[in-house]
C-alpha atoms as a PDB file:
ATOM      1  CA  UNK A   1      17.771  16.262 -41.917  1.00  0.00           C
ATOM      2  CA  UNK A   2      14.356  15.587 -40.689  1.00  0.00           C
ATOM      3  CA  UNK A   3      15.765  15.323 -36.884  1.00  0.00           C
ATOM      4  CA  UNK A   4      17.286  18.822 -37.500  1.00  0.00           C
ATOM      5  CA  UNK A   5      14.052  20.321 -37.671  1.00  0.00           C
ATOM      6  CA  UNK A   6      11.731  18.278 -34.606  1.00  0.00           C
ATOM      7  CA  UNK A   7       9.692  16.182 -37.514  1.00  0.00           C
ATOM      8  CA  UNK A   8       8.821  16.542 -40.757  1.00  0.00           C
ATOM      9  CA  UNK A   9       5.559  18.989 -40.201  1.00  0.00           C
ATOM     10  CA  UNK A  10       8.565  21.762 -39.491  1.00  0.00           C
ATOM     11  CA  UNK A  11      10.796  20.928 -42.582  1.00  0.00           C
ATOM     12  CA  UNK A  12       8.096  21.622 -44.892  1.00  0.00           C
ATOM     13  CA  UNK A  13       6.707  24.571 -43.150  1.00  0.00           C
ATOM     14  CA  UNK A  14      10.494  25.288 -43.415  1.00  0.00           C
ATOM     15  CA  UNK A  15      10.668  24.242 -46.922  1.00  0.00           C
ATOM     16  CA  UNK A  16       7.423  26.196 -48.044  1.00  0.00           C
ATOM     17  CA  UNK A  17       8.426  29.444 -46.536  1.00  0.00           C
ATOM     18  CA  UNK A  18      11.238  29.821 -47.703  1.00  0.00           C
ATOM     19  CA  UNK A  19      10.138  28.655 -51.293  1.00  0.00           C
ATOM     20  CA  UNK A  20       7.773  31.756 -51.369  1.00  0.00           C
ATOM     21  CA  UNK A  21      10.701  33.973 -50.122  1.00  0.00           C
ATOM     22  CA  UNK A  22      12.618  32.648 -53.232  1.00  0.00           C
ATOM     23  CA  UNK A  23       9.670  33.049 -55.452  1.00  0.00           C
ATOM     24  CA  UNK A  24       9.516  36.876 -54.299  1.00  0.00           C
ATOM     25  CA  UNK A  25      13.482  37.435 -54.649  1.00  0.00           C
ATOM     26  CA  UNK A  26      12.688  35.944 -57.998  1.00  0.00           C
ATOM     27  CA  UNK A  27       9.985  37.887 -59.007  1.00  0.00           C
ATOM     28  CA  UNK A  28      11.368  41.608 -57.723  1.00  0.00           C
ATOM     29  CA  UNK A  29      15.297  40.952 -59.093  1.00  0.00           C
ATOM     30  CA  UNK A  30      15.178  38.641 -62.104  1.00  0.00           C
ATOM     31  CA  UNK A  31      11.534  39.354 -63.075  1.00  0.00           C
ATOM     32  CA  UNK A  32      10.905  42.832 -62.194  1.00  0.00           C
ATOM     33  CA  UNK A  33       9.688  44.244 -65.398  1.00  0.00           C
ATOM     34  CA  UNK A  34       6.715  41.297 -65.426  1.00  0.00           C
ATOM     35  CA  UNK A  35       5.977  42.195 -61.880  1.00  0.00           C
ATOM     36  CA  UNK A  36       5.828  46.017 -62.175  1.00  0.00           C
ATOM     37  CA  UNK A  37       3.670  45.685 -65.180  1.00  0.00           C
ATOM     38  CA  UNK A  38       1.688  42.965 -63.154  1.00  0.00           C
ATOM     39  CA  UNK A  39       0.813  45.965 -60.488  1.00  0.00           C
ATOM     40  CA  UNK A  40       1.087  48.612 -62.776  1.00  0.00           C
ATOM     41  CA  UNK A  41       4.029  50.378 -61.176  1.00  0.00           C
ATOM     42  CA  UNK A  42       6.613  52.477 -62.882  1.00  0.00           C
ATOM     43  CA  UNK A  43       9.834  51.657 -63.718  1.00  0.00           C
ATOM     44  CA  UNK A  44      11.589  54.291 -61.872  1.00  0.00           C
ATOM     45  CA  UNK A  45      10.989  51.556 -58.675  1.00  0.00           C
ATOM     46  CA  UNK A  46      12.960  48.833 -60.450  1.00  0.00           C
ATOM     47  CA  UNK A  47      16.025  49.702 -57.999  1.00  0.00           C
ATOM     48  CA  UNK A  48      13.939  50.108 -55.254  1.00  0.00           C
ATOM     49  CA  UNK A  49      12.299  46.766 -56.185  1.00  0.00           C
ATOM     50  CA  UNK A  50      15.288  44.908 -56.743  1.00  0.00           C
ATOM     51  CA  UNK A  51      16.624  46.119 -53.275  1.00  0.00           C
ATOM     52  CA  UNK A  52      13.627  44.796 -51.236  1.00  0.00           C
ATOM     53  CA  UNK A  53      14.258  41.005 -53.415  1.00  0.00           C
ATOM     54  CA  UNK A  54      17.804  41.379 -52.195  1.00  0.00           C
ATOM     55  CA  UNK A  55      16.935  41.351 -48.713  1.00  0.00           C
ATOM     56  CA  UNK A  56      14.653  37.814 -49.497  1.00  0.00           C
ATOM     57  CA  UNK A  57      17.540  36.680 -51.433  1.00  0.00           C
ATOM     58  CA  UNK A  58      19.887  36.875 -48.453  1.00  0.00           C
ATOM     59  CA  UNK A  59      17.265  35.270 -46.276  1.00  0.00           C
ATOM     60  CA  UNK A  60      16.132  32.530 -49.042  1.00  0.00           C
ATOM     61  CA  UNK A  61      20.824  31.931 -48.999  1.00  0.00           C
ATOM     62  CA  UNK A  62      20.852  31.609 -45.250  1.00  0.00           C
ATOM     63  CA  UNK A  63      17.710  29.032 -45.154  1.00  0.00           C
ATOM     64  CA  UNK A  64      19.540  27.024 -47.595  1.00  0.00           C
ATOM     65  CA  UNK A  65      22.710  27.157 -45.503  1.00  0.00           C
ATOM     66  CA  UNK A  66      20.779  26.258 -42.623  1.00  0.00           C
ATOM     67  CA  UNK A  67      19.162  23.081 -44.606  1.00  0.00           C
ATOM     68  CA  UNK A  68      22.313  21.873 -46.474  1.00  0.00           C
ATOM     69  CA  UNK A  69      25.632  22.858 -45.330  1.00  0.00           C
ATOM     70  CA  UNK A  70      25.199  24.094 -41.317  1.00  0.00           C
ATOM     71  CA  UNK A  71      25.997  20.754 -39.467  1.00  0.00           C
ATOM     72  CA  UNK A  72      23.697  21.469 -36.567  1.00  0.00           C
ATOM     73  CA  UNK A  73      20.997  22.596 -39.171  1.00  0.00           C
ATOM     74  CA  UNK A  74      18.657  25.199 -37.118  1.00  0.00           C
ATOM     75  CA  UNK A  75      20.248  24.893 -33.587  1.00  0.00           C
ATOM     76  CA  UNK A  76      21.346  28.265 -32.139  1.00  0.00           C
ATOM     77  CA  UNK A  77      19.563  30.423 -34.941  1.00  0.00           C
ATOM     78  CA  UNK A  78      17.259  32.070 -32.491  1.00  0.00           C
ATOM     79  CA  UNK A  79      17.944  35.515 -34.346  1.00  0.00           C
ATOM     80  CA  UNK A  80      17.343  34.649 -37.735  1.00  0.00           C
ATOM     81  CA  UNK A  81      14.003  33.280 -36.997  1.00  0.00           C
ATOM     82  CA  UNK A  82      13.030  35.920 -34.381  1.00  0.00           C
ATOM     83  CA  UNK A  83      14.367  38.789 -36.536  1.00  0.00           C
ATOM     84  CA  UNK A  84      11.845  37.402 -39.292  1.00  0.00           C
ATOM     85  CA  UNK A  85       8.524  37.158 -37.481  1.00  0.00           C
ATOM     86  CA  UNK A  86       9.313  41.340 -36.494  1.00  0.00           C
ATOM     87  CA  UNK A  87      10.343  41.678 -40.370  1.00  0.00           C
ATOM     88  CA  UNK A  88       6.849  39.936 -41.603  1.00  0.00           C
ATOM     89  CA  UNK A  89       5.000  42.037 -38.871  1.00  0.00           C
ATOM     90  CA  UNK A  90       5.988  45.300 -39.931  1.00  0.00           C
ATOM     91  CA  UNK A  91       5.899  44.358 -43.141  1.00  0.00           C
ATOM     92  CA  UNK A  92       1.741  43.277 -42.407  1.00  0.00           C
ATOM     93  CA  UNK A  93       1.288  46.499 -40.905  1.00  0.00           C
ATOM     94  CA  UNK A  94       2.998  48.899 -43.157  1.00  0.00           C
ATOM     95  CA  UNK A  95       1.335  47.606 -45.975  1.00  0.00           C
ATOM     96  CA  UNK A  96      -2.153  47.235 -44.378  1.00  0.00           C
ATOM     97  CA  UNK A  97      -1.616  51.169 -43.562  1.00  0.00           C
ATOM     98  CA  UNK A  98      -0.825  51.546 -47.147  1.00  0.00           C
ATOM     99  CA  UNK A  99      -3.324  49.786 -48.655  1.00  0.00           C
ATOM    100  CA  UNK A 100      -6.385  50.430 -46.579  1.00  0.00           C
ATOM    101  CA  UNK A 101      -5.644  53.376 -45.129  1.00  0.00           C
ATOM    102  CA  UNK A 102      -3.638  55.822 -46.612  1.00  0.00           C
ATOM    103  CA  UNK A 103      -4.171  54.432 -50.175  1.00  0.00           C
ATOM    104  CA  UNK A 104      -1.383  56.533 -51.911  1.00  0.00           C
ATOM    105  CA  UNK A 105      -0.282  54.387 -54.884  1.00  0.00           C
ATOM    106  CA  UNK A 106      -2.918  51.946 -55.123  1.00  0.00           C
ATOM    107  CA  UNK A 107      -4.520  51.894 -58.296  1.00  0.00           C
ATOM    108  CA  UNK A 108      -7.229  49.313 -59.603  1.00  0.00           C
ATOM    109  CA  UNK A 109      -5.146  46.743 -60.352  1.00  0.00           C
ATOM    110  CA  UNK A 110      -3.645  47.179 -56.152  1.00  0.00           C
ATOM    111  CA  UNK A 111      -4.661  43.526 -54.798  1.00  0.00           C
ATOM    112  CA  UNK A 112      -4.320  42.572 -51.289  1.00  0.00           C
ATOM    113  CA  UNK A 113      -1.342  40.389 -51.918  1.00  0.00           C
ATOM    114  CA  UNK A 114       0.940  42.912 -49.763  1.00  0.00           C
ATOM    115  CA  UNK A 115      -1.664  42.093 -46.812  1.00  0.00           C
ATOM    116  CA  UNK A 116      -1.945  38.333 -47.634  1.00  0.00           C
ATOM    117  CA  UNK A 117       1.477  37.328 -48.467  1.00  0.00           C
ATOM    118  CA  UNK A 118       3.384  39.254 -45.136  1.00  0.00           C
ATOM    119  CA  UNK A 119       0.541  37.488 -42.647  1.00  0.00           C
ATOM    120  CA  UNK A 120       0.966  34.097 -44.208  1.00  0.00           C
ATOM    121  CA  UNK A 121       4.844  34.626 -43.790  1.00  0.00           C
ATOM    122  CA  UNK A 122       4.118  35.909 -40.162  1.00  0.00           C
ATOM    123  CA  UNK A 123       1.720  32.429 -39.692  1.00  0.00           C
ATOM    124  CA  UNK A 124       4.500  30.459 -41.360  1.00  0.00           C
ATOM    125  CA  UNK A 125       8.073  31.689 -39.248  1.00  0.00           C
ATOM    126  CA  UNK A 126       5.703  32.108 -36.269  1.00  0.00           C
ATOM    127  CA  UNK A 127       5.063  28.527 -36.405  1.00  0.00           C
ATOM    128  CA  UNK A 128       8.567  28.029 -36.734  1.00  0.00           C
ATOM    129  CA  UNK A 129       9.976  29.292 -34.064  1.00  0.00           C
ATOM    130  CA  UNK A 130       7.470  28.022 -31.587  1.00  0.00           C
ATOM    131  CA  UNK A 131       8.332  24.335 -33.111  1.00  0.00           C
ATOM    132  CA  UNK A 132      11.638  25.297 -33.222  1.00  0.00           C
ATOM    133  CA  UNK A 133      11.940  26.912 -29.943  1.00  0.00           C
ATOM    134  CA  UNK A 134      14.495  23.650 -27.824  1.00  0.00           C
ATOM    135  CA  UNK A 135      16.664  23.914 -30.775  1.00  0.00           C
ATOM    136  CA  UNK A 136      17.113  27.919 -32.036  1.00  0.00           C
END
């Protein structure tokens, strides 16, 4: 498995993203009522909520099919990696803009986790592809 991803420094970036993408698909589907009440946001965005952990879900299912069951692990997954560094990007910026800028929403308990967690995600599949780059 280790060969699949060029070393062990990419499996566990590999591993550790993708742990915090199924900590989030966790958090917004299965535990959405802690985390609304953790932000303070109204339950009318449970749907919405559980949509957006949906969308980690089905990347959190294809990482694990890329780890355990593809037989060429990573190799030829160019778009799945690629299509995550633009996700996490817009993601940064959309919810900088919200946060710092245009502020609707945010209350006191607003943290900059929606900044923090998107860049490190950006940092993290960034990384990836570039050490993944002869094999995706």
């Amino acid at each position: 498995m280790i060969e699949k991803f060029n070393g062990i420094f990419y499996l566990i970036i590999f591993i550790i993203h993708f742990i915090g993408f199924g900590a989030y698909a966790y958090q917004m589907i299965i535990g959405n009522q802690k985390f609304r009440a953790k932000f303070e946001i109204d339950e009318t965005a449970a749907t919405i909520m559980r949509m957006a952990g949906a969308i980690f879900l089905g990347s959190f299912l294809m990482a694990l099919y890329i780890m355990f069951v593809r037989p060429n692990g990573v190799e030829g997954t160019w778009a799945f990696f690629n299509l995550l560094v633009i996700i996490h990007a817009c993601v940064f910026l959309t919810n900088f803009y919200s946060i710092k800028i245009d502020k609707t929403g945010t209350n006191e308990k607003t943290t900059n986790e929606g900044i923090i967690a998107p860049i490190v995600f950006l940092v993290l599949s960034s990384v990836l592809v570039y050490g993944l780059s002869d094999k995706i």
